[in-house]
Protein backbone atom coordinates (compact mmCIF):
# COMPACT_ATOMS: atom_id res chain seq x y z
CA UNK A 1 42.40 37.23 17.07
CA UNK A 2 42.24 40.45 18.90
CA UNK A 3 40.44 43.17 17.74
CA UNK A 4 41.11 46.59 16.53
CA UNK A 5 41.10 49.23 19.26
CA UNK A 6 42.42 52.34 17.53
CA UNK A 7 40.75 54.21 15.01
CA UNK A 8 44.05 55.39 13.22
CA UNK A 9 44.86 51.84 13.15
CA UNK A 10 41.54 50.75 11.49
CA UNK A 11 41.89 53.74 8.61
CA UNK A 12 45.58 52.18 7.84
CA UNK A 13 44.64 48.70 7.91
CA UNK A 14 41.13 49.43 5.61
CA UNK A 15 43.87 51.46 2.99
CA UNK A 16 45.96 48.63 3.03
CA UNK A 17 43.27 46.40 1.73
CA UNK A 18 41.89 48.66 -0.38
CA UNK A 19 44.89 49.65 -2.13
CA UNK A 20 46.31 46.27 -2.47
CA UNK A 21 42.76 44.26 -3.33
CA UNK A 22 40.97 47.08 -5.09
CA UNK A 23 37.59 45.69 -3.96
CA UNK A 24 34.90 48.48 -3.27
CA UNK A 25 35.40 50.60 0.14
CA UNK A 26 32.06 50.09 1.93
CA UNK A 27 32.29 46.03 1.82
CA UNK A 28 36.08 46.63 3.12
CA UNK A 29 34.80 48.60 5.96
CA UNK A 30 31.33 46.64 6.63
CA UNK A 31 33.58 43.45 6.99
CA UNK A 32 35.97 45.63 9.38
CA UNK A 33 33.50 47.17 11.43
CA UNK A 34 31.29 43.50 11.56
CA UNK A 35 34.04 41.23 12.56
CA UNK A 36 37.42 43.34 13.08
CA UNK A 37 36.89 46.42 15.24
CA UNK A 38 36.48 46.46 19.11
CA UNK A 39 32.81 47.14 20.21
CA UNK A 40 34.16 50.62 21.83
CA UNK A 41 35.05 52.59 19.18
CA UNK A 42 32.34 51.35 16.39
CA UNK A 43 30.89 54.57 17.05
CA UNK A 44 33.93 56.12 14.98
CA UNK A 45 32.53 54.06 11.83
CA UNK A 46 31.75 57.53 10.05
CA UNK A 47 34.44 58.98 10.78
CA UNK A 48 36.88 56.45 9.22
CA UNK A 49 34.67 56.27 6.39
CA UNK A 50 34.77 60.21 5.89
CA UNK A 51 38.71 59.76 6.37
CA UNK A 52 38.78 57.06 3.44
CA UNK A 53 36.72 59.21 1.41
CA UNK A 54 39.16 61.70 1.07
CA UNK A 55 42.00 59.23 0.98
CA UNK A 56 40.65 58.04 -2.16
CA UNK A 57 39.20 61.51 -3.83
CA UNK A 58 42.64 63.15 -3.51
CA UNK A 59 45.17 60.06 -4.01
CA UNK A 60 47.00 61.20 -6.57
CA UNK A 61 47.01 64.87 -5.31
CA UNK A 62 48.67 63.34 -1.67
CA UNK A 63 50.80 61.23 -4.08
CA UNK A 64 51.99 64.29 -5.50
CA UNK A 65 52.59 66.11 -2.30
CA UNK A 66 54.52 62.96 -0.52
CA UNK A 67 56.45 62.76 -4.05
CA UNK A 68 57.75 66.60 -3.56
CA UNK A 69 58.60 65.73 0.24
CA UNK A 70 61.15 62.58 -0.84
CA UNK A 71 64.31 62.72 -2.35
CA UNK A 72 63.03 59.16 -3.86
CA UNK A 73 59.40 57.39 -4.36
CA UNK A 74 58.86 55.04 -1.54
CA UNK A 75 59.04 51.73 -2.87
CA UNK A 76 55.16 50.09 -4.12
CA UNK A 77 56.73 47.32 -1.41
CA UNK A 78 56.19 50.00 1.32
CA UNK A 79 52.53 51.01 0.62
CA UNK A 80 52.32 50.66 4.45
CA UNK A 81 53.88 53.71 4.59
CA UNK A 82 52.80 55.28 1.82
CA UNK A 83 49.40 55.01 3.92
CA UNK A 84 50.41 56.12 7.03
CA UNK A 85 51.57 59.69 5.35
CA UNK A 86 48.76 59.75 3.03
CA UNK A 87 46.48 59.65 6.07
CA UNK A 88 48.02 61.68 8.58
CA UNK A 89 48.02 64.82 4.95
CA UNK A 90 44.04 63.99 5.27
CA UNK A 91 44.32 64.61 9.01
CA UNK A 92 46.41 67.71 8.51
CA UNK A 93 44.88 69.19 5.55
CA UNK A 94 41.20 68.21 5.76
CA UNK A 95 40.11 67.86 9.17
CA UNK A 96 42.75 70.19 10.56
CA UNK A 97 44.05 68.76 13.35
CA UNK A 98 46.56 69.69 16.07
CA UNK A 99 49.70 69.11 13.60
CA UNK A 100 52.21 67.78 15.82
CA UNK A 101 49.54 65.70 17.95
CA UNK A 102 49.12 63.95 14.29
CA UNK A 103 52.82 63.60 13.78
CA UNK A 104 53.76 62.06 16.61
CA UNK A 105 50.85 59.73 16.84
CA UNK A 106 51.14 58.23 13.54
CA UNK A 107 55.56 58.00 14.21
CA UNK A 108 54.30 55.91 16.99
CA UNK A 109 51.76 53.80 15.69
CA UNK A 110 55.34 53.39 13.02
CA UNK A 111 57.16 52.29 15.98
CA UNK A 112 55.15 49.37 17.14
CA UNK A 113 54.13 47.59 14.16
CA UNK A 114 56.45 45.46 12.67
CA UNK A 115 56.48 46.13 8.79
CA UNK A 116 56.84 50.10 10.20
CA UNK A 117 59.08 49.91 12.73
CA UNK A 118 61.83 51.07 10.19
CA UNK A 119 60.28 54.05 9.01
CA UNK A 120 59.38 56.08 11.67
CA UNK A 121 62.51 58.67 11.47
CA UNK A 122 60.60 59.03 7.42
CA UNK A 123 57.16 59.62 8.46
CA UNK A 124 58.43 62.24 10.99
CA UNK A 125 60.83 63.79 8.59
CA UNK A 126 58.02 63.89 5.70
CA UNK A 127 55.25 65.03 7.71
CA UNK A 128 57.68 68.21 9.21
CA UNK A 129 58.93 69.14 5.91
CA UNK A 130 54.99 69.51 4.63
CA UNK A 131 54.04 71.98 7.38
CA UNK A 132 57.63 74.03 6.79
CA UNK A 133 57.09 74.03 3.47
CA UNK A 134 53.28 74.18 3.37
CA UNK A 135 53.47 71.86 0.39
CA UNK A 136 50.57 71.76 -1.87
CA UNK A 137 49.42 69.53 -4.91
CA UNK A 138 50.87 70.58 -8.32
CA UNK A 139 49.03 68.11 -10.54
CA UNK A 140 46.46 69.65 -13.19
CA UNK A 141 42.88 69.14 -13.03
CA UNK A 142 43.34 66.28 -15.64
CA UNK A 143 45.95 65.03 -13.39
CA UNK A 144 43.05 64.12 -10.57
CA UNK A 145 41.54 61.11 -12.47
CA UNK A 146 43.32 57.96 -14.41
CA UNK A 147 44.13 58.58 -17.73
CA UNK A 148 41.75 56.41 -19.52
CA UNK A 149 38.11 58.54 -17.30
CA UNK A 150 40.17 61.69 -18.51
CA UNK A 151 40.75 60.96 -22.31
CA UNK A 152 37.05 59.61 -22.22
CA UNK A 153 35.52 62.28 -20.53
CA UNK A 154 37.56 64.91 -23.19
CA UNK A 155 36.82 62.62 -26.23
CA UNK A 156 32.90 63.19 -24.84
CA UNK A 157 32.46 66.57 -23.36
CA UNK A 158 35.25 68.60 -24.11
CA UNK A 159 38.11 70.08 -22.65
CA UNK A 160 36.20 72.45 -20.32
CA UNK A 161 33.19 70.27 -19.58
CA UNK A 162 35.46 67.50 -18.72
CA UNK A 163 37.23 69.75 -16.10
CA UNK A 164 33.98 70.81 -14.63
CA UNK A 165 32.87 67.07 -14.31
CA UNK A 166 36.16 66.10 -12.44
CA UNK A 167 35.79 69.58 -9.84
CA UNK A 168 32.36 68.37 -9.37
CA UNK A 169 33.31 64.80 -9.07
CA UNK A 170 35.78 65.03 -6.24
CA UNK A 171 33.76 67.13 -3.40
CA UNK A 172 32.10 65.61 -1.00
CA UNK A 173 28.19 65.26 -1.56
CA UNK A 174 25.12 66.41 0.93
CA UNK A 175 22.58 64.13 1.23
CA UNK A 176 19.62 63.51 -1.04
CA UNK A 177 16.27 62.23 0.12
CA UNK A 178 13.11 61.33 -1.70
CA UNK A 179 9.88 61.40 0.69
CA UNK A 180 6.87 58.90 1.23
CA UNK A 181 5.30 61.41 3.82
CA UNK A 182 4.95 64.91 2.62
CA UNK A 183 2.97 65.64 5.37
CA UNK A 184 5.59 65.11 7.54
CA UNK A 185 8.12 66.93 5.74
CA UNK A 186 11.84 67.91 7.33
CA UNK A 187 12.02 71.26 7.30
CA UNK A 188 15.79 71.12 7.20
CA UNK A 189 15.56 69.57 3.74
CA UNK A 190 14.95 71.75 0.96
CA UNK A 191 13.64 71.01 -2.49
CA UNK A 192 15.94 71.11 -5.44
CA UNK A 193 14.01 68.80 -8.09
CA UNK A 194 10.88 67.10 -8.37
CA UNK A 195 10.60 64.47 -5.92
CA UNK A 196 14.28 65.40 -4.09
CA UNK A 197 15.22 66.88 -1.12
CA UNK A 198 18.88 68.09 0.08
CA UNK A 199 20.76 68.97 3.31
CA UNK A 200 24.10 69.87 3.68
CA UNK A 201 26.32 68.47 7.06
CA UNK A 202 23.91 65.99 7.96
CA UNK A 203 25.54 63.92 10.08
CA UNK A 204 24.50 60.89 11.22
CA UNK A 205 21.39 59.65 8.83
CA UNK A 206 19.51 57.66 11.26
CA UNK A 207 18.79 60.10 13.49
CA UNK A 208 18.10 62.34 11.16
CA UNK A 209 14.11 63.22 11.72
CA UNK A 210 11.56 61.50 10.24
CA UNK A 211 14.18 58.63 9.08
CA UNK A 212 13.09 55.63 11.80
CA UNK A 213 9.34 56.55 10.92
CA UNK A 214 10.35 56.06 7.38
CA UNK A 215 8.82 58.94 5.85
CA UNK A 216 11.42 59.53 3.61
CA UNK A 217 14.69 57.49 2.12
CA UNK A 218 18.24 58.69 0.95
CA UNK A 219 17.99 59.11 -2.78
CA UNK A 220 20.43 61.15 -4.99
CA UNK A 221 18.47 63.60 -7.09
CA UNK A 222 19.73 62.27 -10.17
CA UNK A 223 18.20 59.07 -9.82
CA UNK A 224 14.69 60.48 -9.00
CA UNK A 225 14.56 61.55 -12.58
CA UNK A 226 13.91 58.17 -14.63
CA UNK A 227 10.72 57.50 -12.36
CA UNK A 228 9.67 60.80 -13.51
CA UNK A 229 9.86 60.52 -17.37
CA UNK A 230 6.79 57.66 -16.81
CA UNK A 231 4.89 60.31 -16.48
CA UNK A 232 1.68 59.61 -15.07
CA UNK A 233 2.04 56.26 -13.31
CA UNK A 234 -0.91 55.73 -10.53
CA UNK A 235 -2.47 52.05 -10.23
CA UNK A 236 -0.55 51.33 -13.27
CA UNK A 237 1.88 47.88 -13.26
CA UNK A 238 5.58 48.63 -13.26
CA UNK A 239 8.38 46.24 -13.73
CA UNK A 240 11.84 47.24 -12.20
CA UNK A 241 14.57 45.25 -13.65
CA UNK A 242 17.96 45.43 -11.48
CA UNK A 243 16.28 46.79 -8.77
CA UNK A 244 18.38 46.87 -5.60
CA UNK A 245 19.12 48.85 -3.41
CA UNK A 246 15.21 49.93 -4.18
CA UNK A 247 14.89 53.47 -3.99
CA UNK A 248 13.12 54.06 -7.70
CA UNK A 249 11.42 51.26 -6.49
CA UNK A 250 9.99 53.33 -3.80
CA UNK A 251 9.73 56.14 -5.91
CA UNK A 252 7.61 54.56 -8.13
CA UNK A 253 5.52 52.98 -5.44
CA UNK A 254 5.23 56.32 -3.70
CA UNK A 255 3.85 57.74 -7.14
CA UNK A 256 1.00 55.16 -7.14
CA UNK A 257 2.39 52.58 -9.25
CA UNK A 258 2.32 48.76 -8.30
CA UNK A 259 5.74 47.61 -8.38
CA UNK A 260 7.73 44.42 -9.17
CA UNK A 261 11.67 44.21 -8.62
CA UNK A 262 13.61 41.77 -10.09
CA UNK A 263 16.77 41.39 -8.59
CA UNK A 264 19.55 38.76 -8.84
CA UNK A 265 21.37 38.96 -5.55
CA UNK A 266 19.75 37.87 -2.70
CA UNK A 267 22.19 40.15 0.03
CA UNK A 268 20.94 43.10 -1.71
CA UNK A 269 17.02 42.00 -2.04
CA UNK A 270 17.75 42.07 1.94
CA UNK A 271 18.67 44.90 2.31
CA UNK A 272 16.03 46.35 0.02
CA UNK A 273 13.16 44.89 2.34
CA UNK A 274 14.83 46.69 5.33
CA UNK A 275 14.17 49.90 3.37
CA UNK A 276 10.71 48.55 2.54
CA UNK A 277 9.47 47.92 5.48
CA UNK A 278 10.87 50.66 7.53
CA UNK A 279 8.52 53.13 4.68
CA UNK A 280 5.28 50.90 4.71
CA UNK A 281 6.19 49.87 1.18
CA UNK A 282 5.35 46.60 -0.31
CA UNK A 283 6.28 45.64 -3.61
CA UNK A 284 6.41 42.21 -5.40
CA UNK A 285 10.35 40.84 -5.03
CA UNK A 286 11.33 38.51 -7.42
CA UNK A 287 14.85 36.94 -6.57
CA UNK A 288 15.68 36.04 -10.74
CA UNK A 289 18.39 36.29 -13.18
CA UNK A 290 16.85 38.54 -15.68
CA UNK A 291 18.29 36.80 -18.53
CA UNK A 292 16.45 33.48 -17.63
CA UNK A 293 13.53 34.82 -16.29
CA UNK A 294 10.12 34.78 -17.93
CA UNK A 295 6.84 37.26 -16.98
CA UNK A 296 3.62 35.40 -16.31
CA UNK A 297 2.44 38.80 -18.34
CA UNK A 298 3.97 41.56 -20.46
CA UNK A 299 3.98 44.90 -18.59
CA UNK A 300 2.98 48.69 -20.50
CA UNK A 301 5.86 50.54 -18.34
CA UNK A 302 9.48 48.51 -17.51
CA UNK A 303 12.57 50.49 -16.08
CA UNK A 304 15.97 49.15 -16.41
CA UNK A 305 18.52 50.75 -14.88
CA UNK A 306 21.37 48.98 -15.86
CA UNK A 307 24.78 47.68 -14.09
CA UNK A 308 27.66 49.88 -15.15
CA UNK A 309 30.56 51.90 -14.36
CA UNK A 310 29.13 54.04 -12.32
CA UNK A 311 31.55 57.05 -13.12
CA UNK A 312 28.30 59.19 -12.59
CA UNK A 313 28.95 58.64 -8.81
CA UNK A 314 32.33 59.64 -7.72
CA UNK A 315 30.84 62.23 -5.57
CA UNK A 316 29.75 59.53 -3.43
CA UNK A 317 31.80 56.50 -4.15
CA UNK A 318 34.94 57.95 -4.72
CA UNK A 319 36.97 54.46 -4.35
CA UNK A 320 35.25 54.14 -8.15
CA UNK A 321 38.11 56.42 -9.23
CA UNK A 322 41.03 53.69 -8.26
CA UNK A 323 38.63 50.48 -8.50
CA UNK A 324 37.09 50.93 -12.37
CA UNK A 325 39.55 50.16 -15.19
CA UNK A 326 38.89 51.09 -19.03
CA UNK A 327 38.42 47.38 -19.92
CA UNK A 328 34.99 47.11 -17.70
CA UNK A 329 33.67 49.49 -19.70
CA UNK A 330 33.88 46.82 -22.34
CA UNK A 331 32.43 44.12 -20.56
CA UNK A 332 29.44 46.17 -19.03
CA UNK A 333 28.57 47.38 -22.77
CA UNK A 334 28.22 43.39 -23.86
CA UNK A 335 25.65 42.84 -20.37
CA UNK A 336 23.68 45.87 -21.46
CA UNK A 337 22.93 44.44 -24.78
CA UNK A 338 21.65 41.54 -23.41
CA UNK A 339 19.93 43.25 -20.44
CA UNK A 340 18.04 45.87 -23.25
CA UNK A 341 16.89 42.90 -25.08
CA UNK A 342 15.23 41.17 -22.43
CA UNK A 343 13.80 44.24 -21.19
CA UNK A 344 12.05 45.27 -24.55
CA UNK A 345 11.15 41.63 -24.46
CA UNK A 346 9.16 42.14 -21.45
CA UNK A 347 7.57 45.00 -22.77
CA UNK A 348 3.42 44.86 -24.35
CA UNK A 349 3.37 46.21 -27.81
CA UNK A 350 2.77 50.14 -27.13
CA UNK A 351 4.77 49.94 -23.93
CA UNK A 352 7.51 52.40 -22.50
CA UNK A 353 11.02 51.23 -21.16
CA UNK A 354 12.89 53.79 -19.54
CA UNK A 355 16.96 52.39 -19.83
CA UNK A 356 19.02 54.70 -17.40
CA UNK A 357 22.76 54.29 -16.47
CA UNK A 358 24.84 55.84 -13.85
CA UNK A 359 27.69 56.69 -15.80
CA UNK A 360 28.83 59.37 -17.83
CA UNK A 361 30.55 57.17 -20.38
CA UNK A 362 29.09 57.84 -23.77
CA UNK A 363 29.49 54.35 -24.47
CA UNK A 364 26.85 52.94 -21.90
CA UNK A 365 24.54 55.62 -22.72
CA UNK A 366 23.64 57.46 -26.12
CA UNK A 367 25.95 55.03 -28.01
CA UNK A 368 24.27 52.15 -26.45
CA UNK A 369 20.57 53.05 -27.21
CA UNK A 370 21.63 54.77 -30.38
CA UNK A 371 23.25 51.00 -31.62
CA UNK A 372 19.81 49.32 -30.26
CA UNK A 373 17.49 51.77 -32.19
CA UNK A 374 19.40 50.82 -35.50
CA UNK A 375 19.28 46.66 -35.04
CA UNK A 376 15.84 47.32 -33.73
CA UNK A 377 13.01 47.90 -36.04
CA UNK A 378 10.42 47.05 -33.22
CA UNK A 379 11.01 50.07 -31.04
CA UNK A 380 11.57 53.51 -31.84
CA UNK A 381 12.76 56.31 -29.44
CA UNK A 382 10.41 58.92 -27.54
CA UNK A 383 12.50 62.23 -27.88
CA UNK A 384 12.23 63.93 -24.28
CA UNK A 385 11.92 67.61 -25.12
CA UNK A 386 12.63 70.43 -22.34
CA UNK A 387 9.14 72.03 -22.92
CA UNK A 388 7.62 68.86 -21.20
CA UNK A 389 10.10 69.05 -18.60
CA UNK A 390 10.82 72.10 -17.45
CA UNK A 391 12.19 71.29 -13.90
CA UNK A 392 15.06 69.06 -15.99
CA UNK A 393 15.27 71.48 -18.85
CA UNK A 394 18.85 72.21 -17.98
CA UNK A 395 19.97 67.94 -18.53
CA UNK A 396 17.77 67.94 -21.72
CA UNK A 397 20.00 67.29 -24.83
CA UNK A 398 19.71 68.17 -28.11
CA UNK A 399 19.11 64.41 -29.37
CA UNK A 400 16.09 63.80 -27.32
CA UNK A 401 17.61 62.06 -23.72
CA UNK A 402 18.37 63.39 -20.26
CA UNK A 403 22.17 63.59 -19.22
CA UNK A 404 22.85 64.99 -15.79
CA UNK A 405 26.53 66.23 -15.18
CA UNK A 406 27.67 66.85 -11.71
CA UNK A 407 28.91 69.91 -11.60
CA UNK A 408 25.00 71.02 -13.50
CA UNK A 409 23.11 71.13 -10.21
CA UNK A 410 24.07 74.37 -8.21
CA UNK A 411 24.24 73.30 -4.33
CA UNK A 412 26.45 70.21 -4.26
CA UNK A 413 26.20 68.91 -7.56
CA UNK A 414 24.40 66.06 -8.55
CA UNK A 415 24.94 61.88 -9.62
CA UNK A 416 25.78 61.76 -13.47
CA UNK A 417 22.65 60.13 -14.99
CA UNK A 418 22.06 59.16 -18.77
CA UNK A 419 18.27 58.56 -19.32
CA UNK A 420 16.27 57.49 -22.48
CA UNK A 421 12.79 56.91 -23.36
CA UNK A 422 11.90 54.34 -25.86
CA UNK A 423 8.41 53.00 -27.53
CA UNK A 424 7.91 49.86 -28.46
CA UNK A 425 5.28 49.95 -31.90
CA UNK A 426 4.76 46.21 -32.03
């Protein structure tokens, strides 16, 4: 099999896949870039990944343009081509290139490949009539999400709140770090939250300062919260249920606490020790199914942060927006039962769980921990108030958890977050 040799190429043939197996972006283009793409351009991996990024936070809105530009859809049988103009609008609109160097090169990658050959004189024709007309999106704010994320997001937050969330949902994020080595601090990051760090157009990340000596590790600030409701952790034992990819793992190992993950998959708990061991940080790594797995002791402080939707992450996963369907929501609800269950299970009588979920479905969150408080006469839950933290003040809610929005951190926003506290009595 030959290999790829033209980045244009490799964006069409990752959208293909994407679009027609709806399995995650960054395992469609880590299997490209591993065993599909020619050595010489693998340095245009970030590139193709910003392209796809776009691609998928402004589908509908290039779906909308394209539909203005044809007299008639193009048929779901031609997705091909669908891509090829979809792409070439990113190229136009987003990265501004020349605009008839894009035109033509995309009417002749049309040309030579056989399921395009056809539809060359329609890319050209499309393309031209968008820069004549200067053709923008028309679709509401509502419009730039599925229907189900917007009726839950409205049924939830509001009509306004939910148009914030989607504006702050669909820009493209900086990058978070949390640090081992304060000493050692990058000046180019600057402090936004307790334990997080941001920088804007940071290019590539591992050549970013301070990254190969591990001092620090890329960390959205929204999930440096949870760690941070332990409060005072230091040589105290802390289990960390669903662990990968590790970084409140590090977190909490970097606040003094002596750590054990429990994770199920054994590619991720790879990964994970990468990260370790490039920071000089050494938990215990327990390769378990938690819902068979049994403690040799009961642990005072347990953090679950559960397997959802992950809706709280669009900024950065924006392929969640065409992947998730309303019916997961469903299934993830019936695993976080189980999951909180086992967790309190692990807990000593007096101990603290902290039960977190990156999603901004109220369903995984406050409805979840509000059902478990009612079957649950064991446990009871610890109300975080605003006066004892003042640096989150502005996710506190009035019912006593944390809920970070995206479009609530000035600067580039921040991951959505739901976060409880809960006691266990005996």
């Amino acid at each position: 099999m030959s290999l790829l040799t033209d980045q244009r190429i490799v964006s069409l043939e990752i959208a293909n896949e994407f679009v027609g197996n709806k399995s995650p972006l960054n395992e469609i283009i880590d299997h490209f870039y591993n065993s599909k793409v020619a050595n010489e351009i693998k340095n245009k991996r970030s590139e193709t990944k910003y392209i796809l990024s776009v691609f998928c936070r402004r589908l509908f809105e290039l779906d909308n343009i394209i539909n203005q530009l044809t007299d008639r859809n193009i048929s779901p049988r031609n997705i091909m081509v669908r891509n090829c103009i979809r792409i070439a609008l990113v190229e136009l609109i987003d990265l501004k290139r020349p605009e008839y160097a894009v035109i033509n090169t995309w009417v002749e990658i049309a040309k030579n490949k056989k399921r395009l050959m056809h539809f060359g004189k329609l890319i050209n024709a499309v393309l031209r009539k968008f820069l004549k007309n200067n053709t923008v999106s028309n679709l509401t704010d509502a419009q730039k999400v599925p229907g189900w994320l917007w009726d839950s997001w409205l049924k939830t937050y509001g009509n306004d709140e939910a148009i914030n969330i989607i504006n702050a949902s669909l820009i493209e994020p900086p990058l978070d770090i949390s640090y081992v080595n304060q000493e050692r601090l990058n000046l180019n990051f600057k402090k936004i939250l307790p334990s997080s760090y941001r920088m804007h157009k940071s290019g590539k990340i591992n050549e970013i300062a301070g990254y190969k000596e591990g001092d620090w590790w890329v960390q959205d600030a929204g999930a440096t919260i949870p760690a941070n409701i332990f409060g005072d952790i230091k040589n105290k034992s802390v289990l960390d249920l669903c662990s990968a990819p590790g970084g409140k793992a590090m977190q909490l190992m970097a606040m003094g606490a002596n750590v054990t993950c429990i994770e199920i998959s054994k590619a991720r708990i790879s990964v994970m020790k990468e990260n370790f061991n490039r920071t000089n940080l050494n938990p215990e790594i327990i390769c378990a199914d938690i819902l068979n797995w049994e403690p040799k002791e009961k642990y005072d402080f347990v953090l679950l942060d559960a397997p959802c939707s992950a809706t709280g992450t669009i900024r950065k996963n924006p392929d969640l927006i065409h992947i998730k369907e309303k019916q997961d929501i469903t299934k993830n609800i019936s695993l976080q039962k189980i999951l909180l269950d086992r967790a309190i299970n692990f807990l000593n009588i007096n101990g603290i769980l902290i039960y977190c979920v990156c999603s901004l479905e109220y369903d995984e969150g406050e409805g979840q921990v509000e059902t478990l408080l009612k079957n649950n006469e064991t446990i009871e839950k610890v109300a975080i108030k605003a006066e004892d933290y003042p640096e989150y003040g502005k996710f506190v809610t009035s019912n006593g958890y944390i809920r970070t929005l995206p479009h609530l951190q000035i600067d580039g926003g921040i991951d959505g977050f739901f976060i409880s506290k809960i006691y266990k009595k005996f």
